[in-house]
Protein backbone atom coordinates (compact mmCIF):
# COMPACT_ATOMS: atom_id res chain seq x y z
CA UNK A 1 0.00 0.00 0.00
CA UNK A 2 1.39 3.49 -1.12
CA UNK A 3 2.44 6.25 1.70
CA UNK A 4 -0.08 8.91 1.49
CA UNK A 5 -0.13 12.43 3.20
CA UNK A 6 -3.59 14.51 4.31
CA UNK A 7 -4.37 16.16 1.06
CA UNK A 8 -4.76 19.66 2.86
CA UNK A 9 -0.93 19.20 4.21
CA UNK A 10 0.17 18.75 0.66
CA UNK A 11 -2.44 22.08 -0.71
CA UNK A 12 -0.14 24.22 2.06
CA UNK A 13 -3.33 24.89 4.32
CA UNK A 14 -1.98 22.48 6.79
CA UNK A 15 0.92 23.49 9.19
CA UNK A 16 1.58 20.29 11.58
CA UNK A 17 1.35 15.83 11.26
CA UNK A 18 0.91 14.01 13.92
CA UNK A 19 3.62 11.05 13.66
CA UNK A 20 0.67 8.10 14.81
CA UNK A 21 -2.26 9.89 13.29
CA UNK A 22 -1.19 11.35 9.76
CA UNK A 23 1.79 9.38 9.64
CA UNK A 24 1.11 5.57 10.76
CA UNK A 25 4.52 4.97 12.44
CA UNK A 26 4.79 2.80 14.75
CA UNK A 27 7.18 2.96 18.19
CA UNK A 28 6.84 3.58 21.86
CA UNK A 29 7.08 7.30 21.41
CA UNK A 30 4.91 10.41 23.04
CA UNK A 31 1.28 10.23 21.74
CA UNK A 32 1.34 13.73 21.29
CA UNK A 33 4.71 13.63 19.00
CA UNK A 34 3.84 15.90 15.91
CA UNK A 35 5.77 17.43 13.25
CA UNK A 36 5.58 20.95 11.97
CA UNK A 37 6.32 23.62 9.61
CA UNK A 38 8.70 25.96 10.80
CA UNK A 39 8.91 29.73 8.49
CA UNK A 40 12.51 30.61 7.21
CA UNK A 41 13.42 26.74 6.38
CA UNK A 42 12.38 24.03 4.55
CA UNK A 43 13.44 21.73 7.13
CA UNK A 44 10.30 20.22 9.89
CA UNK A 45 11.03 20.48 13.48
CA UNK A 46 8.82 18.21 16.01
CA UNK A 47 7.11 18.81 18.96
CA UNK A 48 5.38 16.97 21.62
CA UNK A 49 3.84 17.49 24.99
CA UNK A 50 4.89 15.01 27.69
CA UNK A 51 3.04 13.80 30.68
CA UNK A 52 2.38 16.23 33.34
CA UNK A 53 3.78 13.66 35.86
CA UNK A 54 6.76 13.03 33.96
CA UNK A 55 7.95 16.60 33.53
CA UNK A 56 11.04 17.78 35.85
CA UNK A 57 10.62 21.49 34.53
CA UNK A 58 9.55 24.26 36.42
CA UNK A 59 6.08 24.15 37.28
CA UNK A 60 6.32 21.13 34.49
CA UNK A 61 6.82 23.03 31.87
CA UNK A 62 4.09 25.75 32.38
CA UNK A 63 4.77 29.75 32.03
CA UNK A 64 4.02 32.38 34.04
CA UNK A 65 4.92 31.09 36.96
CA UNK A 66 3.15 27.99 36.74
CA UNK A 67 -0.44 30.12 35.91
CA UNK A 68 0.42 30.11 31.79
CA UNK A 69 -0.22 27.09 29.11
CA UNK A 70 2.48 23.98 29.22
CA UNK A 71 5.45 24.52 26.86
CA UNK A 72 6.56 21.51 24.21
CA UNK A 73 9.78 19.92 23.97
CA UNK A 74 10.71 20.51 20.57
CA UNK A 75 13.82 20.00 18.43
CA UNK A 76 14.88 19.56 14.98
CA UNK A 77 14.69 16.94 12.61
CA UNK A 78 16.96 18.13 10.23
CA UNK A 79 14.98 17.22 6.60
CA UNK A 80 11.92 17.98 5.25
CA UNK A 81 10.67 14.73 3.81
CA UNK A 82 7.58 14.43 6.56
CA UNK A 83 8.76 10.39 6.53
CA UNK A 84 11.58 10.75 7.17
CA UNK A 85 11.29 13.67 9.23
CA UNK A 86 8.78 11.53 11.26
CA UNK A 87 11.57 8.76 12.03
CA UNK A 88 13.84 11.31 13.28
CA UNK A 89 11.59 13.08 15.39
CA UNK A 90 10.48 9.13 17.40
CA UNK A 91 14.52 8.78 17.95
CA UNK A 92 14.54 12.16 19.39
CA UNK A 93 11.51 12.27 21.46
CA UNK A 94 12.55 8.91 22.87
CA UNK A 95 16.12 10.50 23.67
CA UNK A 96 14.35 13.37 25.34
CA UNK A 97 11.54 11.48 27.51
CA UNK A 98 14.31 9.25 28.84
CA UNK A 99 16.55 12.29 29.37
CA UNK A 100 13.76 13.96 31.57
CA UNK A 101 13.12 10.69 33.67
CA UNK A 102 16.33 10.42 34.45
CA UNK A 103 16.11 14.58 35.63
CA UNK A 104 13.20 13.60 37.43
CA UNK A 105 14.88 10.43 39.21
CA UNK A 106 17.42 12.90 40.59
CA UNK A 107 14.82 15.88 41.13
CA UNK A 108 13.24 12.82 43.56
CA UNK A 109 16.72 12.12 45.11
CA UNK A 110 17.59 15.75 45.46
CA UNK A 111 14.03 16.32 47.55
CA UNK A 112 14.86 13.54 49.63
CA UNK A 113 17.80 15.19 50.66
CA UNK A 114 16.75 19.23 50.26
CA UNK A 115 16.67 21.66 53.43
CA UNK A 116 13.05 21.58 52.97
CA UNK A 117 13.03 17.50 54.53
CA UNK A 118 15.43 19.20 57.51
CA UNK A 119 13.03 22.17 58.00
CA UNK A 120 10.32 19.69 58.74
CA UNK A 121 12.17 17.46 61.21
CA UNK A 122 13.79 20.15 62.94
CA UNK A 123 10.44 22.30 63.49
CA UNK A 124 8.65 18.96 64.50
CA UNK A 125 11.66 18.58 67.26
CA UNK A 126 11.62 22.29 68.18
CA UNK A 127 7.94 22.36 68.80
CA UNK A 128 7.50 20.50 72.07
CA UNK A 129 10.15 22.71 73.67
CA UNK A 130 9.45 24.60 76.14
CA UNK A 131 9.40 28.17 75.83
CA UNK A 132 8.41 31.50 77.26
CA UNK A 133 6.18 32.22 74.34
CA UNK A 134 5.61 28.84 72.16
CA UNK A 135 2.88 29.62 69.59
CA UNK A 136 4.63 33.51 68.93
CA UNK A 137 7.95 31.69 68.50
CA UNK A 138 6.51 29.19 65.95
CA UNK A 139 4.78 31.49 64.25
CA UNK A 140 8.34 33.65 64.08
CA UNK A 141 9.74 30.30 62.26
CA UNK A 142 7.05 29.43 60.38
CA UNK A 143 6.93 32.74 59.03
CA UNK A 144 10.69 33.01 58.16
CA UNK A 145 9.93 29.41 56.53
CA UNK A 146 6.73 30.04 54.05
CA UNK A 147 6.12 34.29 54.73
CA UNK A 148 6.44 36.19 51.50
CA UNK A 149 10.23 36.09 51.07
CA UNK A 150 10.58 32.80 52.61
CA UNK A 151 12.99 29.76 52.98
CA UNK A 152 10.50 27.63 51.37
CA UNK A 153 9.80 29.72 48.41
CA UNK A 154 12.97 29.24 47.06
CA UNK A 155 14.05 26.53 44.57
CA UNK A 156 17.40 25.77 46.54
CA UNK A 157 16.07 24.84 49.13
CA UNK A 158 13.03 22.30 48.30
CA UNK A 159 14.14 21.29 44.94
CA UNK A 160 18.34 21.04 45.71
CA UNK A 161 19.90 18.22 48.09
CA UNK A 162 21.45 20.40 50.92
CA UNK A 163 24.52 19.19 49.81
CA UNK A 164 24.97 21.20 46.44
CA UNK A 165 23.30 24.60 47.74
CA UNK A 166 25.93 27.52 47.34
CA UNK A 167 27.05 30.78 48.33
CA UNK A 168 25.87 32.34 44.88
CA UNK A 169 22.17 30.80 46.25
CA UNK A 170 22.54 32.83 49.68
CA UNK A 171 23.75 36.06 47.93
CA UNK A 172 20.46 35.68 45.22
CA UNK A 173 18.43 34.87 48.38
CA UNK A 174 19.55 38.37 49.94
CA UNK A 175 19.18 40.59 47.28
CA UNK A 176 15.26 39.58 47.28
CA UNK A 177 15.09 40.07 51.01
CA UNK A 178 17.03 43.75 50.15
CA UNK A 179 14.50 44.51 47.38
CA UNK A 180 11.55 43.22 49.08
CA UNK A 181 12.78 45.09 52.39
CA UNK A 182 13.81 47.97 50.67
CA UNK A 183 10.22 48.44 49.61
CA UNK A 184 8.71 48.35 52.62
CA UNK A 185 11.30 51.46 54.10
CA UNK A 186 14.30 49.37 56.20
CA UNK A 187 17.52 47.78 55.32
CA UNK A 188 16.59 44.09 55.55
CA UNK A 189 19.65 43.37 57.51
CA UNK A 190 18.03 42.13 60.84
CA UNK A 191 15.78 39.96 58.32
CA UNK A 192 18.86 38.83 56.47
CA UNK A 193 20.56 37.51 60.35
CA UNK A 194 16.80 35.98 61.03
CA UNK A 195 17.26 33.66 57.91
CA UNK A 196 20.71 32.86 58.65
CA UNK A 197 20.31 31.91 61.76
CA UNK A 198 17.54 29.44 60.63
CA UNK A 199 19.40 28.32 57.64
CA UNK A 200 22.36 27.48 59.83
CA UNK A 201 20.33 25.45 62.48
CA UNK A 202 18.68 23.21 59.23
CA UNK A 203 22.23 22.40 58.24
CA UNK A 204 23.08 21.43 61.95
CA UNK A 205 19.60 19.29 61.93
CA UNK A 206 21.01 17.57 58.53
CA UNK A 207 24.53 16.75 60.15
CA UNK A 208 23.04 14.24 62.25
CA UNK A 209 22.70 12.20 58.48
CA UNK A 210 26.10 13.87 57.12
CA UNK A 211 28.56 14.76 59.82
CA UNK A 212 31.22 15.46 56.71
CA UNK A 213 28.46 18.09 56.12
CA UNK A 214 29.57 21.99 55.33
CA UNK A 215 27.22 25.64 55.15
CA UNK A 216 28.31 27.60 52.39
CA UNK A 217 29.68 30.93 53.50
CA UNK A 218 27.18 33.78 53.73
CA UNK A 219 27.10 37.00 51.98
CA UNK A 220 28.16 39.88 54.60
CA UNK A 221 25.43 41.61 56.50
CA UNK A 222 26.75 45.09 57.02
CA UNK A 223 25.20 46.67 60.35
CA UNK A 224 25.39 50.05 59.63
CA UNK A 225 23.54 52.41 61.94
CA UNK A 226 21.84 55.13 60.10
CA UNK A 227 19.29 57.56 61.60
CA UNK A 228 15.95 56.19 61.41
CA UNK A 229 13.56 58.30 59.65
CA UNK A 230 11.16 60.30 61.94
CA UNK A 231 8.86 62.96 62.07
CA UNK A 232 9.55 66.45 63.04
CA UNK A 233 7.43 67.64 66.50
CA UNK A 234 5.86 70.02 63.64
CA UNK A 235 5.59 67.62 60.68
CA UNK A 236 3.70 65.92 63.11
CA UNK A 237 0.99 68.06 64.71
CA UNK A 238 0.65 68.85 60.68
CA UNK A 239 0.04 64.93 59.42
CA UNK A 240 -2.56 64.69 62.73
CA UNK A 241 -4.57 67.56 61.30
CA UNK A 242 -4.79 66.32 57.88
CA UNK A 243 -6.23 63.06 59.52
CA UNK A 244 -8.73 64.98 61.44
CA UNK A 245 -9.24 67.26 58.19
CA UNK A 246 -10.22 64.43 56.03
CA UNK A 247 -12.30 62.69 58.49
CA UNK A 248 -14.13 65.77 58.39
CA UNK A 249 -13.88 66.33 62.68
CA UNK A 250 -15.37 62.74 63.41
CA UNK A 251 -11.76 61.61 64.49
CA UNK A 252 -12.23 64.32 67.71
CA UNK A 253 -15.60 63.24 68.25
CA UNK A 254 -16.66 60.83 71.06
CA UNK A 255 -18.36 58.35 68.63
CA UNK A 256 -20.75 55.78 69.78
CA UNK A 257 -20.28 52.45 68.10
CA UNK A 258 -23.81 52.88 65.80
CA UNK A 259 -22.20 56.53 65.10
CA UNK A 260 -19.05 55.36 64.39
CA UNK A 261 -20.30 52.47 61.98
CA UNK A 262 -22.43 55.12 60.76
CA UNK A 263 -19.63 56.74 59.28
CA UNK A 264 -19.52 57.20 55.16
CA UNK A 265 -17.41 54.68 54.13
CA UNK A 266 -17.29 52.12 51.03
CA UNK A 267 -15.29 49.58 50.23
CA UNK A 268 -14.27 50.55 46.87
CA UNK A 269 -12.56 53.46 47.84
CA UNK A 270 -9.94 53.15 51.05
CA UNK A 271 -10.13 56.85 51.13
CA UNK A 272 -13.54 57.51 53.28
CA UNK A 273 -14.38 59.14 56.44
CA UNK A 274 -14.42 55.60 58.47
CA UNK A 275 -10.59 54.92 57.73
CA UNK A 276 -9.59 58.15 58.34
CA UNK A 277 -10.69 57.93 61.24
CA UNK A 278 -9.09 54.42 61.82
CA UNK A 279 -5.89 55.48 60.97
CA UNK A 280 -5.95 58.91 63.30
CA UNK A 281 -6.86 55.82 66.22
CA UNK A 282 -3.71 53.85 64.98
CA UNK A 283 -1.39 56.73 64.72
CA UNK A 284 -2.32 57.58 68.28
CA UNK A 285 -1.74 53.94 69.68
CA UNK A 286 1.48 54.28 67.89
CA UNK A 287 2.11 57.34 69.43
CA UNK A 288 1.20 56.56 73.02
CA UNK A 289 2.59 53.11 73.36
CA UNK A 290 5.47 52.75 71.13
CA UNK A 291 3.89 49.95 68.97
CA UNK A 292 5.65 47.44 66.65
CA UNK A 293 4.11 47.95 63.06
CA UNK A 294 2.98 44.19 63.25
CA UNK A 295 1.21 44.69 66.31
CA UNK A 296 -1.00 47.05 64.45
CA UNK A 297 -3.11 44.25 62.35
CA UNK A 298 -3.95 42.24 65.65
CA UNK A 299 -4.42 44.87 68.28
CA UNK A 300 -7.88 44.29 70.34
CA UNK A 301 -9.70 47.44 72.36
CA UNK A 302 -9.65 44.59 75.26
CA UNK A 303 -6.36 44.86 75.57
CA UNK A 304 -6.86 48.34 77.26
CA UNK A 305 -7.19 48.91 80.69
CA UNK A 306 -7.85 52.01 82.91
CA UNK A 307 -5.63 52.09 86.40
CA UNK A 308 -6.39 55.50 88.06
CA UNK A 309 -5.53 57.67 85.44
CA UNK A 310 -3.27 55.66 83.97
CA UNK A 311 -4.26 53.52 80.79
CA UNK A 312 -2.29 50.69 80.69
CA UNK A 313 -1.97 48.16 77.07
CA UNK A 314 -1.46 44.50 78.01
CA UNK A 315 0.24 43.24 74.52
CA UNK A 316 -1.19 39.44 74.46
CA UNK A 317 0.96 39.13 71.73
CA UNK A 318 4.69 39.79 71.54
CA UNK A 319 8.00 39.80 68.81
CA UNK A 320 9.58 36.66 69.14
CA UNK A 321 10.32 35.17 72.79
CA UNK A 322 9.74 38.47 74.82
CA UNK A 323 8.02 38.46 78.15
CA UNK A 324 4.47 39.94 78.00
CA UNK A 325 3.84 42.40 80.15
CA UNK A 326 1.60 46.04 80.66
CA UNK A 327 2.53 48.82 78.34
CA UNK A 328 1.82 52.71 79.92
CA UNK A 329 1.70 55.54 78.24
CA UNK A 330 4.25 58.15 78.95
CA UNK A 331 1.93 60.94 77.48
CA UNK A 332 -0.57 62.60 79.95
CA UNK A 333 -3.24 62.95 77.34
CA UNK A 334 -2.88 58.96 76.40
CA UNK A 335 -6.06 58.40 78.92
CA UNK A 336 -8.74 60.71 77.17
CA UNK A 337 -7.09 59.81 73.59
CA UNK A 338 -7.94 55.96 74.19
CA UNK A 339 -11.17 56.37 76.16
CA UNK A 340 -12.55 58.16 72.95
CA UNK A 341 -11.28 55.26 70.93
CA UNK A 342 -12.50 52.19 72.79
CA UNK A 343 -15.59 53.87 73.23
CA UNK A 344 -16.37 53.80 69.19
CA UNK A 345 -14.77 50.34 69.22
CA UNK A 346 -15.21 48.87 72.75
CA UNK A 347 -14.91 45.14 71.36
CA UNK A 348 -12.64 43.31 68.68
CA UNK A 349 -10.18 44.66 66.69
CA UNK A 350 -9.41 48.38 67.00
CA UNK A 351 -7.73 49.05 63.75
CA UNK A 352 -9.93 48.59 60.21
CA UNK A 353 -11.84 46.07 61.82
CA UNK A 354 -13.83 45.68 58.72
CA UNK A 355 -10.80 44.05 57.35
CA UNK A 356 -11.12 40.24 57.18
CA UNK A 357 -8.11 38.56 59.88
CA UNK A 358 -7.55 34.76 59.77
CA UNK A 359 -6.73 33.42 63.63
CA UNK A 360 -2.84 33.55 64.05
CA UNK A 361 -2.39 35.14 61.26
CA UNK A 362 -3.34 38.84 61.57
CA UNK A 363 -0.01 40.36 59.20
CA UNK A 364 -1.21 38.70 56.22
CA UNK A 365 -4.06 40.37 55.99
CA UNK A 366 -3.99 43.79 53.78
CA UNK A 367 -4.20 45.70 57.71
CA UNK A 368 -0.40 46.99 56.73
CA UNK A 369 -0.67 47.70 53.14
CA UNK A 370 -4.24 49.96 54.15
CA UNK A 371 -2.16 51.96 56.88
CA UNK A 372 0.95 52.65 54.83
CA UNK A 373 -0.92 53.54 51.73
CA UNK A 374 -3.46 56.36 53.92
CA UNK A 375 -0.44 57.55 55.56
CA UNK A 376 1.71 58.78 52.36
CA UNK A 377 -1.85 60.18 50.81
CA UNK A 378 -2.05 62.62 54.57
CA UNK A 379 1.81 62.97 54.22
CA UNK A 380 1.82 64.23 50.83
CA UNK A 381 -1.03 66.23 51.35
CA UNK A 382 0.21 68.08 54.48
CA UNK A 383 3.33 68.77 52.78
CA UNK A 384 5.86 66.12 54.43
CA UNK A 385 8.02 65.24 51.51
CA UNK A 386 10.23 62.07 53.44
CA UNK A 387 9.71 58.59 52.65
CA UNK A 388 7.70 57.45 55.88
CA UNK A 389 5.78 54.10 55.95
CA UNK A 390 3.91 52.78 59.24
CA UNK A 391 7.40 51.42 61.20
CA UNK A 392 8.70 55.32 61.09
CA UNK A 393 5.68 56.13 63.48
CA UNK A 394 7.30 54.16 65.98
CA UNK A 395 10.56 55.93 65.20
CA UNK A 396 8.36 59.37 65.48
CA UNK A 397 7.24 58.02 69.43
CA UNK A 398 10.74 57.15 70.51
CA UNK A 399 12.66 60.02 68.79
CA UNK A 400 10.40 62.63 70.15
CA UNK A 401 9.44 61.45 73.58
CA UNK A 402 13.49 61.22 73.95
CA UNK A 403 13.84 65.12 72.68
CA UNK A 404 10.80 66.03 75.32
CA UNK A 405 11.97 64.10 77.82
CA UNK A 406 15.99 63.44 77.91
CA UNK A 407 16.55 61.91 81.33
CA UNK A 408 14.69 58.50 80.00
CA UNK A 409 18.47 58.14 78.38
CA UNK A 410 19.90 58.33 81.26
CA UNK A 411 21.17 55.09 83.20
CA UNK A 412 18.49 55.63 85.89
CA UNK A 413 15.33 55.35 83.37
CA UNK A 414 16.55 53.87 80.16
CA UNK A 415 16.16 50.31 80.84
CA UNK A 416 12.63 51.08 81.86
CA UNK A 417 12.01 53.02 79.11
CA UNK A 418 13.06 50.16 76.46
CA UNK A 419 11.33 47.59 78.24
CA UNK A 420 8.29 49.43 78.27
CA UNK A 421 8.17 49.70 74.95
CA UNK A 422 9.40 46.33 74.22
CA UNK A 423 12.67 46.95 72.72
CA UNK A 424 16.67 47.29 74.37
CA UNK A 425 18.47 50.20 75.81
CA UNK A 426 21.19 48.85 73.30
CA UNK A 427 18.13 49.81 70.41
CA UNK A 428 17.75 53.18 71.49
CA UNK A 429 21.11 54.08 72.09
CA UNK A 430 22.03 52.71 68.75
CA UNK A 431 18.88 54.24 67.02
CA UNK A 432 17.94 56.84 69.08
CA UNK A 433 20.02 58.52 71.33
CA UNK A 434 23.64 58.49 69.43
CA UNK A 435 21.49 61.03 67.03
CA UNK A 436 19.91 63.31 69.60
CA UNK A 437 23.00 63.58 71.84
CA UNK A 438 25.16 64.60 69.03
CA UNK A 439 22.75 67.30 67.87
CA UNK A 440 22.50 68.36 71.28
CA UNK A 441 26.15 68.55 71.96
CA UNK A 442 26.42 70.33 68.63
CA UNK A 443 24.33 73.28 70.21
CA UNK A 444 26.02 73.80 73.35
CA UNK A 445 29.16 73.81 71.54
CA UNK A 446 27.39 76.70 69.21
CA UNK A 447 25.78 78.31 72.02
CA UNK A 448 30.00 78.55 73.46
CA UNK A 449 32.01 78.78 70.81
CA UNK A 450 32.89 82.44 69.39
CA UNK A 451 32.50 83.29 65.57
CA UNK A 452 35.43 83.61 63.92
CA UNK A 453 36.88 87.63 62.99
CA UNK A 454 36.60 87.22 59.73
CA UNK A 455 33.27 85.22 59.46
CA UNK A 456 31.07 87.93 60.51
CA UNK A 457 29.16 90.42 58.25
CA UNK A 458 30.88 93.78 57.60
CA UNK A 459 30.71 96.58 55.67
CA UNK A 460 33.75 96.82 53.26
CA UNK A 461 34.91 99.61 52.40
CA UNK A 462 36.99 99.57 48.71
């Protein structure tokens, strides 16, 4: 029986044969193997699409980070008689299929062996310790593990065995936590040691398989001390009033909760009365108690307390291992401040609480992204022309509360001070303190030192 090709092939209409369909051959090849015309040459190439479970490449084979269309292995065949062009594209295909099975035999041995197998037994072992704070400090792991920029994100370290991850993988690891920190307003360096240290205890956890077992070096974390960013005393009394300005007064106002609910507000548009007058609250707490930016997503109006006229923040939920303990304000209109806010919002969360919060898992909600994007609208729009995001607020507490109030430096009040608001004495020397000192030893010095003869404004006569 003669060899026959689909008449709309041989007419030109036709771009692509498939080798079992349109061309009969027989072999243990793809079912999807296919020939096609390529423009520019007269030679075929071939294509085919392999099994899903049978493809070692990224996302297995798909685009767009694993969201796009699966790509074909394709090659050559070097002639364009379809035949013949069919018989070379079975050898290849073959040659390729078994070349991916064997990448996917030691994809499987490499996964047996990756960090990611050493993250799991070493948080399993971890877990039952005990600890000051357990569920805070495995959330502080997990987080560093599978958060936004974490461990587990990264092909190194679930798709490598431990043994051939590198130093060039650390430094591309840092430069994302850089860019991604960057973004958000700080260095990423404390981030970068937080990783490390993690990194370095999975390696320790897979020693007890490989004692001949080495980390790669790290790239350098520098730990150089700049001034944080902070507001002015002026800059801001100006950013409060543009708060108050576009929440028309109602941020002043002692709000019951049906009048604060009340308020015009839509979702479709962050920038409504309600939130303004959410974010005036938050800027306050910040203000008053010296709050981390990721307390701000899970903070609760029971967590307030009156004591006298003291009002007193009990932080059920700390950074890391840190003791919990009462929080006072050191301002003496902190009382009627918060009194006007928990009586608007005397239950559940006291921050956007129209904003949907998982249990245990209050920072990935959009709480941040909401505060940081009102605040540079008020900034710009009062004027303030610095980069600040919601972590200089807390910069804008300690700086100024230090200018107002210098002897909470000093050795008799500064540990106090720190603990207070859950930080070091180390922190604010080192943040703080180095920066105000040195201004302030740069006016006494001006306030002494004579101008020079020849400095001074005269009247020349020539």
């Amino acid at each position: 029986m003669s060899r026959t090709l689909p008449q709309d092939w041989s007419d030109g209409e036709r771009k692509s044969l498939s080798v079992v369909k349109d061309l009969g051959l027989r072999g243990d090849y793809p079912s999807t193997l296919a020939i096609y015309k390529v423009a520019k040459t007269k030679n075929l190439d071939w294509r085919y699409l392999p099994n899903e479970e049978e493809d070692p490449r990224p996302f297995a084979g798909r685009t767009n980070q694993g969201m796009g269309k699966r790509k074909y292995e394709t090659g050559s065949t070097s002639t364009e008689d379809p035949w013949e062009a069919g018989k070379s594209a079975i050898t290849a295909s073959i040659a390729r299929r078994q070349q991916r099975l064997r990448e996917l035999e030691g994809q499987q041995v490499d996964r047996e062996h990756s960090l990611a197998v050493y993250w799991e037994t070493w948080i399993a072992r971890q877990a039952v310790k005990s600890r000051t704070n357990p569920t805070r400090w495995l959330r502080d792991k997990r987080l560093l593990w599978s958060g936004t920029t974490g461990i587990g994100h990264q092909g190194w370290a679930t798709l490598k065995s431990i043994e051939r991850i590198t130093y060039q993988d650390f430094e591309n690891f840092f430069i994302l936590i850089g860019d991604h920190c960057l973004a958000k307003g700080t260095s990423g360096d404390e981030s970068k040691r937080q990783y490390k240290t993690l990194i370095r205890h999975l390696f320790k956890e897979a020693r007890r398989d490989n004692q001949q077992l080495v980390c790669p070096e790290f790239p350098e974390i520098t730990k150089q001390i700049t001034q944080a960013v902070h507001l002015s005393h002026e800059e801001w009394n100006l950013l409060l009033e543009q708060v108050v300005t576009f929440s028309e007064g109602a941020s002043l106002k002692d709000l019951s909760p049906y009048e604060y609910n009340s308020l015009q507000w839509t979702h479709r548009n962050k920038k409504n009365q309600r939130n303004w007058v959410d974010l005036y609250d938050a800027l306050n707490l910040q203000w008053f108690f010296y709050l981390r930016s990721e307390d701000a997503p899970r903070l609760k109006s029971e967590w307030w307390r009156e004591n006298g006229e003291q009002i007193i923040c009990y932080l059920e939920k700390t950074k890391g291992d840190r003791d919990l303990h009462d929080t006072y304000a050191y301002r003496p209109d902190a009382l009627s401040n918060t009194r006007r806010m928990l009586k608007r919002k005397p239950k559940g969360y006291s921050v956007f609480p129209w904003i949907q919060r998982k249990e245990r898992s209050e920072n990935e909600s959009n709480v941040g992204e909401t505060l940081n994007n009102l605040l540079q609208i008020a900034c710009k729009a009062c004027g303030i022309n610095k980069r600040i995001v919601w972590t200089n607020i807390r910069h804008t507490a300690f700086r100024l509360t230090l200018e107002e109030y210098p002897k909470l430096g000093t050795s008799k009040y500064i540990r106090d001070f720190a603990e207070n608001g859950h930080t070091s004495p180390e922190m604010l020397h080192e943040r703080y303190l180095r920066f105000t000192e040195r201004e302030a030893t740069a006016k006494r010095a001006q306030a002494k030192i004579k101008p020079g003869q020849w400095s001074l404004i005269k009247r020349v006569t020539i």
